[in-house]
ModelCIF file with pLDDT and N, C-alpha, C, O atoms, coordinates in Angstrom:
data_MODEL
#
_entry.id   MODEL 
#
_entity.id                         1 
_entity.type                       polymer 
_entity.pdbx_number_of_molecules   1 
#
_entity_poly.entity_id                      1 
_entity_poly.type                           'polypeptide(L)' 
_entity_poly.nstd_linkage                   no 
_entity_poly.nstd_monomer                   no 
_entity_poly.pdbx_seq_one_letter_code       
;(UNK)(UNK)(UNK)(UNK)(UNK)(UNK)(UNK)(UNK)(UNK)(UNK)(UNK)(UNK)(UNK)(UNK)(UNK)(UNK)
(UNK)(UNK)(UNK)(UNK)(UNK)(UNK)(UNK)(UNK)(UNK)(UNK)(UNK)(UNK)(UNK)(UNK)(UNK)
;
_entity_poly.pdbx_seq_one_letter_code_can   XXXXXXXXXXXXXXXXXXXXXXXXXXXXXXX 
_entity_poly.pdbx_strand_id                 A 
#
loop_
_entity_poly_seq.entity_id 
_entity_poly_seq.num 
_entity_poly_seq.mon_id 
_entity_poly_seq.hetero 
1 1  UNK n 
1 2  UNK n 
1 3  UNK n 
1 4  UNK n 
1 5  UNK n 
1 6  UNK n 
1 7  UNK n 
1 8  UNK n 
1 9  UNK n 
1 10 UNK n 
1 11 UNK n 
1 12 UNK n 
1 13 UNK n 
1 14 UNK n 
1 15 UNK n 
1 16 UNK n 
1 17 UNK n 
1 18 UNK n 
1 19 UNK n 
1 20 UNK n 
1 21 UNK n 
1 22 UNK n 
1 23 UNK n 
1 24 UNK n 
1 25 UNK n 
1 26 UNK n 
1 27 UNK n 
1 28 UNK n 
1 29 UNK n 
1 30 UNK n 
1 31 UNK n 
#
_struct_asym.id          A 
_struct_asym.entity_id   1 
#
loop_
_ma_qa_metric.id 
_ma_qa_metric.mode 
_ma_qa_metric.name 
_ma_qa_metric.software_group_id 
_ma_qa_metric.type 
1 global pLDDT . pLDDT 
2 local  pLDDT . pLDDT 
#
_ma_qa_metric_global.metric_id      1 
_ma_qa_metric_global.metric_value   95.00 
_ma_qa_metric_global.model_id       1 
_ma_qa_metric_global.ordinal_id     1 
#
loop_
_ma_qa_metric_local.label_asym_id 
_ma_qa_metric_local.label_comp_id 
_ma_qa_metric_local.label_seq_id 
_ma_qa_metric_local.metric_id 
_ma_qa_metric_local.metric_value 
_ma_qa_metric_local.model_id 
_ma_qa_metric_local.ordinal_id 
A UNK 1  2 93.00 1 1  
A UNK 2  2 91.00 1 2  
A UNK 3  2 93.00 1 3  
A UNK 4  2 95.00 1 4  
A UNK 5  2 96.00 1 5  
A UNK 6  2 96.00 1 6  
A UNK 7  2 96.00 1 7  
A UNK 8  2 97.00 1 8  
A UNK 9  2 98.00 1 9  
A UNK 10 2 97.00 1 10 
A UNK 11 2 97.00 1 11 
A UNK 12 2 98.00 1 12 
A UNK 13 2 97.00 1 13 
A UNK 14 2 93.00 1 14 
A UNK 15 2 96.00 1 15 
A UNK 16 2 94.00 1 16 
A UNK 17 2 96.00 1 17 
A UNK 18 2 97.00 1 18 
A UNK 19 2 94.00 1 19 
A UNK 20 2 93.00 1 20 
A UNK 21 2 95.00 1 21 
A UNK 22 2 97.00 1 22 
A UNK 23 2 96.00 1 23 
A UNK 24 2 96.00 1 24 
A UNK 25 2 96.00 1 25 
A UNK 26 2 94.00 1 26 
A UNK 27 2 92.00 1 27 
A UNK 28 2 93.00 1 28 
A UNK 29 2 93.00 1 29 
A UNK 30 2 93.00 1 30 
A UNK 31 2 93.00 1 31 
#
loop_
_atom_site.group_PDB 
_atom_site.id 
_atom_site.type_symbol 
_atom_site.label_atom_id 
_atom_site.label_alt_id 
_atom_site.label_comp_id 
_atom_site.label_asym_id 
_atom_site.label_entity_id 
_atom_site.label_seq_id 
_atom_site.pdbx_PDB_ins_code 
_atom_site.Cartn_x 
_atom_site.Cartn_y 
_atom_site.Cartn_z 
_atom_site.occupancy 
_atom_site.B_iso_or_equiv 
_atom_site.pdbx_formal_charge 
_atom_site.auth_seq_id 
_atom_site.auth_comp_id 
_atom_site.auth_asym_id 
_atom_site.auth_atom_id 
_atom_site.pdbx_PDB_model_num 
ATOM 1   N N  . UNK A 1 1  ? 1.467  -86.434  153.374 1.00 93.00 ? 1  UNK A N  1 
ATOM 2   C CA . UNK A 1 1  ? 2.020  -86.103  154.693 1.00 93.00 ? 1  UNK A CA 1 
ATOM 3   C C  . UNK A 1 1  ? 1.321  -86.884  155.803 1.00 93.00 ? 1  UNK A C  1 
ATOM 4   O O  . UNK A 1 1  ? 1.871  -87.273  156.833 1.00 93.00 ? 1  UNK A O  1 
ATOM 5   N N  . UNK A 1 2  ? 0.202  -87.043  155.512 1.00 91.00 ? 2  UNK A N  1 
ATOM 6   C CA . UNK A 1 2  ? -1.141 -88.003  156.567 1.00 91.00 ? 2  UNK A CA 1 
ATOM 7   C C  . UNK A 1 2  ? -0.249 -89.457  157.282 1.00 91.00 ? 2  UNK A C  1 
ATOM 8   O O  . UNK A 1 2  ? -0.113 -90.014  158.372 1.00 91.00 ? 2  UNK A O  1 
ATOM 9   N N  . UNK A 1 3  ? 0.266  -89.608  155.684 1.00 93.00 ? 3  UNK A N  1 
ATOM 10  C CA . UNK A 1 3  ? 0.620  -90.805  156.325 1.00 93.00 ? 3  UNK A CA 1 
ATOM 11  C C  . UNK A 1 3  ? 2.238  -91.306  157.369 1.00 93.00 ? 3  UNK A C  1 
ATOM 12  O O  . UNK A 1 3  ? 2.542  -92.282  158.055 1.00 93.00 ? 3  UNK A O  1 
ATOM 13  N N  . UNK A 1 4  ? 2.899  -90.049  156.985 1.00 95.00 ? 4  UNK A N  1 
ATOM 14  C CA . UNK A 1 4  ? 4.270  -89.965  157.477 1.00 95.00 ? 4  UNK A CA 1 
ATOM 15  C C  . UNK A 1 4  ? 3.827  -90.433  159.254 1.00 95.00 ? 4  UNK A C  1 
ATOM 16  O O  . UNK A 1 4  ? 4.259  -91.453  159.791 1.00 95.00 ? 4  UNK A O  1 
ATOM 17  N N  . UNK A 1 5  ? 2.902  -89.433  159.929 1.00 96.00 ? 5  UNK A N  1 
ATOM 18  C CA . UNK A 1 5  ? 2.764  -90.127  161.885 1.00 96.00 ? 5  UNK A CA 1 
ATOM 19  C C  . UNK A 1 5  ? 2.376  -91.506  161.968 1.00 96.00 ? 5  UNK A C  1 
ATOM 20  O O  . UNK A 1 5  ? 2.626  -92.249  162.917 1.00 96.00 ? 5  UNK A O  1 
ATOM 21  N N  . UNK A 1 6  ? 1.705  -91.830  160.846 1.00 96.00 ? 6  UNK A N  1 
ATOM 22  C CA . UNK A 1 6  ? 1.356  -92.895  161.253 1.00 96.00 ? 6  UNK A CA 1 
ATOM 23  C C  . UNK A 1 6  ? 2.728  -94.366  161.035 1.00 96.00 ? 6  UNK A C  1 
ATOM 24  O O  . UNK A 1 6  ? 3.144  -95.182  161.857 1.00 96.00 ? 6  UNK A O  1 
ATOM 25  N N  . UNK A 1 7  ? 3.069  -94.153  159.598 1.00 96.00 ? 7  UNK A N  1 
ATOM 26  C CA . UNK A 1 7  ? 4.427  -94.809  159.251 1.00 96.00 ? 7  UNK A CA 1 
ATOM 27  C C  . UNK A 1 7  ? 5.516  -94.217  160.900 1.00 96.00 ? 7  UNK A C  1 
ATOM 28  O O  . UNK A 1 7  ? 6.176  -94.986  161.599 1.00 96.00 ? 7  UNK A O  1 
ATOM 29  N N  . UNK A 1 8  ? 5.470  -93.721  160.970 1.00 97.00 ? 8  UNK A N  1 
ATOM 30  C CA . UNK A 1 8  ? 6.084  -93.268  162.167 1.00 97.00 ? 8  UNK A CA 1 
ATOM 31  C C  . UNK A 1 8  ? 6.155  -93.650  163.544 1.00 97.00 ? 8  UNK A C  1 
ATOM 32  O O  . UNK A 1 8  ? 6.985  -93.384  164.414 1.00 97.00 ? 8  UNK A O  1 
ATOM 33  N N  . UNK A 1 9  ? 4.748  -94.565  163.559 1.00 98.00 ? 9  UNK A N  1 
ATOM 34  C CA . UNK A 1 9  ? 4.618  -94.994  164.674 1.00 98.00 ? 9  UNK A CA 1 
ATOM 35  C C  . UNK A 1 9  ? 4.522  -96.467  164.745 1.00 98.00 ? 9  UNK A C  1 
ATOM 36  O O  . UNK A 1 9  ? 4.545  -97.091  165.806 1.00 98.00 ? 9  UNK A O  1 
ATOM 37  N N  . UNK A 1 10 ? 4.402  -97.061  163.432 1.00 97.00 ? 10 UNK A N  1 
ATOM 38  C CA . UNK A 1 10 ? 5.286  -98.692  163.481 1.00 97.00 ? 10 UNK A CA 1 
ATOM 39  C C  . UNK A 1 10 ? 6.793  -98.497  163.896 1.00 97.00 ? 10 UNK A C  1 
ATOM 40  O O  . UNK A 1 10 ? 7.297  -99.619  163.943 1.00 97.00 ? 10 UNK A O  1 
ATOM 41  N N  . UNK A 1 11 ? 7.593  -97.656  164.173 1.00 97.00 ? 11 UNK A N  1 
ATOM 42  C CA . UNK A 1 11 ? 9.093  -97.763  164.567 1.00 97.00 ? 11 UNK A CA 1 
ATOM 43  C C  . UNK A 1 11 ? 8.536  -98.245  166.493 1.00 97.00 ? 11 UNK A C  1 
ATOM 44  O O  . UNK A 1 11 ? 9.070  -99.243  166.977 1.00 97.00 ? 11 UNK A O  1 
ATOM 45  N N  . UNK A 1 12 ? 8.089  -97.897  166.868 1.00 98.00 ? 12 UNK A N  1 
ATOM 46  C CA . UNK A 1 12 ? 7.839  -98.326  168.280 1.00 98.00 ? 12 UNK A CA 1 
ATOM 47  C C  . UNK A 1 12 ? 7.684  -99.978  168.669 1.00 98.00 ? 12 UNK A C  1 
ATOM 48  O O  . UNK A 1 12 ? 8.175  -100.562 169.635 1.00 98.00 ? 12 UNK A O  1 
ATOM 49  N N  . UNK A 1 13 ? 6.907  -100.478 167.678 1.00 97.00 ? 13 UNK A N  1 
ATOM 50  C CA . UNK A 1 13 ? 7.111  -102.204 167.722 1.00 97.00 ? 13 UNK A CA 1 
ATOM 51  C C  . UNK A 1 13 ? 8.225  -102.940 168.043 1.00 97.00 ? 13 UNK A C  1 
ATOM 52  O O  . UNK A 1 13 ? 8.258  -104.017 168.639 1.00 97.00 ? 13 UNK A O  1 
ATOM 53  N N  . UNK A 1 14 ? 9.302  -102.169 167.530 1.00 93.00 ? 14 UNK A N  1 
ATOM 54  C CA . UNK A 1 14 ? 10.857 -102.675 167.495 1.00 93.00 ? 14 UNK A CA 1 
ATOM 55  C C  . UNK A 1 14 ? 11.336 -101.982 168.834 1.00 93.00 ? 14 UNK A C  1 
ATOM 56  O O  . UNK A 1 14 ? 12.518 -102.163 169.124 1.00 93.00 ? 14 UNK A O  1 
ATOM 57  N N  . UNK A 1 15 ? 10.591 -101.236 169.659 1.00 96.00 ? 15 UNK A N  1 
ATOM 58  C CA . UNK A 1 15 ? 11.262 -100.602 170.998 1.00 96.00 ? 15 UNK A CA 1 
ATOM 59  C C  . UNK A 1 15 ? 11.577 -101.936 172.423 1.00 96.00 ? 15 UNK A C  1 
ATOM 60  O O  . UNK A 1 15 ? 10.760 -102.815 172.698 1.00 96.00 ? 15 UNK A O  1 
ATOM 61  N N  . UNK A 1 16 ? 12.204 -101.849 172.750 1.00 94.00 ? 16 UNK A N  1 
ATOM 62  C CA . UNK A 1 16 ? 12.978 -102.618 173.763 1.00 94.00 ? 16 UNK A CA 1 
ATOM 63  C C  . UNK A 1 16 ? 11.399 -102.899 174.761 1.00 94.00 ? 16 UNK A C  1 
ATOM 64  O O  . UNK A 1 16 ? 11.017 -104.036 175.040 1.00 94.00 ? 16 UNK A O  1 
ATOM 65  N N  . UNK A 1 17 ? 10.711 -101.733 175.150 1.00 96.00 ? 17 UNK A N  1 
ATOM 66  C CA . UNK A 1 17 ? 9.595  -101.550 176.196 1.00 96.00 ? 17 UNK A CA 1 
ATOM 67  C C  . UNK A 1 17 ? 8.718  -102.214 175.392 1.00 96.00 ? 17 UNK A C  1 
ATOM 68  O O  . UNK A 1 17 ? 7.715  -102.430 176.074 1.00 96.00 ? 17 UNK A O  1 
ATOM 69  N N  . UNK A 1 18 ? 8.555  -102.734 174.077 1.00 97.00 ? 18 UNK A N  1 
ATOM 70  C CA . UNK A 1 18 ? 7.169  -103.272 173.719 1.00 97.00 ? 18 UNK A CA 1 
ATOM 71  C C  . UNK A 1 18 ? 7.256  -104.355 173.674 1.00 97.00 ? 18 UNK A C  1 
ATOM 72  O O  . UNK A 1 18 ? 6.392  -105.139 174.070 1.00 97.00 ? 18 UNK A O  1 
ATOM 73  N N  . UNK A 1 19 ? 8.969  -104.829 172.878 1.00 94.00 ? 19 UNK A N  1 
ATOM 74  C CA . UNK A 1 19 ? 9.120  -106.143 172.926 1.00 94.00 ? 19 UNK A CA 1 
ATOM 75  C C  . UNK A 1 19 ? 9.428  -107.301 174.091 1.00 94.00 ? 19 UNK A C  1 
ATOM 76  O O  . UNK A 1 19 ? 9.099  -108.487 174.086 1.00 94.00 ? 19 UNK A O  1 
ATOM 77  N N  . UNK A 1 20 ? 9.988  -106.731 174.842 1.00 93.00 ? 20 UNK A N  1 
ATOM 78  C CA . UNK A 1 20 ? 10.554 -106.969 176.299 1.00 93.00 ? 20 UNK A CA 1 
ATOM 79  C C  . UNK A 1 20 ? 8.587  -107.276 177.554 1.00 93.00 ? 20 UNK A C  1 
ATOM 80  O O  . UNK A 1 20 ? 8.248  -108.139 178.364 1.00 93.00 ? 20 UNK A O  1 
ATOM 81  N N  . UNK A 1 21 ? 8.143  -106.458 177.186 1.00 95.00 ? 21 UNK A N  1 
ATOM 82  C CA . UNK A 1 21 ? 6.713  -106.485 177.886 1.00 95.00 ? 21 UNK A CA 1 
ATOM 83  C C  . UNK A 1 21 ? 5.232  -106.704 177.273 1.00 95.00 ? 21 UNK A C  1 
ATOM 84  O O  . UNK A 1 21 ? 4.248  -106.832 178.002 1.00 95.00 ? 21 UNK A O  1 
ATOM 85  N N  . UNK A 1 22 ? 5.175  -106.732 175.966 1.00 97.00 ? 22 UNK A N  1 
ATOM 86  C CA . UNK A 1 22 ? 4.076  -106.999 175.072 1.00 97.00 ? 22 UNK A CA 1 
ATOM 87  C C  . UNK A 1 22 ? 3.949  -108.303 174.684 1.00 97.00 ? 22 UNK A C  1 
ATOM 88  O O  . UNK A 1 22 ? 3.056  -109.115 174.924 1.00 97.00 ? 22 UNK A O  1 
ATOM 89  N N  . UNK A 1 23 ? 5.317  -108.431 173.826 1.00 96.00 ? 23 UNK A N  1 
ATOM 90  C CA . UNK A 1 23 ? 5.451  -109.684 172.843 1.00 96.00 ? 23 UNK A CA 1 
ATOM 91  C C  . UNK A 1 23 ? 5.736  -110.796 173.739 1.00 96.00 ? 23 UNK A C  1 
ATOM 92  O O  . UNK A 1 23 ? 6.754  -110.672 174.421 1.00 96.00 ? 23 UNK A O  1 
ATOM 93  N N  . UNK A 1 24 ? 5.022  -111.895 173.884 1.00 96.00 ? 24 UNK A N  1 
ATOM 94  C CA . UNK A 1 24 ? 4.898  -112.558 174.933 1.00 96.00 ? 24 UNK A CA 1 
ATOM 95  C C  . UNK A 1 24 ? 3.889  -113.778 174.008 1.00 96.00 ? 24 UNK A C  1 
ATOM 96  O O  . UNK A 1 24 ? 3.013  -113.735 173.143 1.00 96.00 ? 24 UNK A O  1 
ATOM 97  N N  . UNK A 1 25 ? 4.964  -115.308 175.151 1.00 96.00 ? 25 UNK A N  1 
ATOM 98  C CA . UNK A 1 25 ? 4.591  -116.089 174.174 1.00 96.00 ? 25 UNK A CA 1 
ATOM 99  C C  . UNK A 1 25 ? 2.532  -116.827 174.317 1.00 96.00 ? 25 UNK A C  1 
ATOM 100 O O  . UNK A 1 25 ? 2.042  -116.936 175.441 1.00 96.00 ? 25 UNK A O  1 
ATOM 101 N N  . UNK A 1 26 ? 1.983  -117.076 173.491 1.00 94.00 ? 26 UNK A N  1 
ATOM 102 C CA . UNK A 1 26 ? 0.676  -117.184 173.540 1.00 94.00 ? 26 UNK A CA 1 
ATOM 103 C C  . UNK A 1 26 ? 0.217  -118.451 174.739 1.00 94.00 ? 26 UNK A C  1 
ATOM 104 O O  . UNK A 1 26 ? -0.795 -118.652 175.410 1.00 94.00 ? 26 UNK A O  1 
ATOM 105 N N  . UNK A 1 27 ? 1.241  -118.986 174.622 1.00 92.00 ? 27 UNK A N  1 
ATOM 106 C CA . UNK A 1 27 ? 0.757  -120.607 175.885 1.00 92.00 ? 27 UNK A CA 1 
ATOM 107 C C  . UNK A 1 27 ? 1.513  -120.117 177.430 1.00 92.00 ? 27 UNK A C  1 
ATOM 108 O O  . UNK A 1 27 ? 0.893  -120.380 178.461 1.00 92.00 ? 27 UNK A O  1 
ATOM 109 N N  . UNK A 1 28 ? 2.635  -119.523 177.508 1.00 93.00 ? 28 UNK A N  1 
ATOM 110 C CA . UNK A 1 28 ? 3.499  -119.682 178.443 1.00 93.00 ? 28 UNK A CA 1 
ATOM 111 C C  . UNK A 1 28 ? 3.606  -118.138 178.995 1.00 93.00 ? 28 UNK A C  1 
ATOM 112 O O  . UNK A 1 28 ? 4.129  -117.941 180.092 1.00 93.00 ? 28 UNK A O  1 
ATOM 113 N N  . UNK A 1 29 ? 3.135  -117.127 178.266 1.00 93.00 ? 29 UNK A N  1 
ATOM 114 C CA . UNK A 1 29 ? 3.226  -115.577 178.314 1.00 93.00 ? 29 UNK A CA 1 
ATOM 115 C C  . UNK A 1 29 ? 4.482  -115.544 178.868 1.00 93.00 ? 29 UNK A C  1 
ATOM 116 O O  . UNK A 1 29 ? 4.442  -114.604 179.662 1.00 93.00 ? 29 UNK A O  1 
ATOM 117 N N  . UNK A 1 30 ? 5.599  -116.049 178.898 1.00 93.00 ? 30 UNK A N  1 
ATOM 118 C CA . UNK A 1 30 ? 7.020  -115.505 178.562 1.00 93.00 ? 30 UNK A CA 1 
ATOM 119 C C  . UNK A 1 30 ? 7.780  -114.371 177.549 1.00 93.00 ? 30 UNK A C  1 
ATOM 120 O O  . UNK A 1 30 ? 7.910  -114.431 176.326 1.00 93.00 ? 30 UNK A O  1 
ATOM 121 N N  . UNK A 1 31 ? 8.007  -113.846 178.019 1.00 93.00 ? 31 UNK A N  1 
ATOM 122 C CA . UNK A 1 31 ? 8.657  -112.304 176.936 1.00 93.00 ? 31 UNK A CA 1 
ATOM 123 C C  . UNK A 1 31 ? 9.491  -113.309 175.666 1.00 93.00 ? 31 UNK A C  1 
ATOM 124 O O  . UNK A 1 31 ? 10.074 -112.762 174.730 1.00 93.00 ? 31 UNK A O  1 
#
């Protein structure tokens, strides 16, 4: 069961708010 929150909380990577404002490129920090 331990591991179900945690598996649970890689679904957020794929959220619009992480990718849109996180993922950003390493030379140019462009989304």
């Amino acid at each position: 069961y331990t591991e179900f929150q945690s598996q649970l909380l890689e679904r957020w990577l794929l959220t619009d708010d992480v990718i849109n404002n996180y993922l950003v490129h390493k030379k140019n920090g462009q989304p």
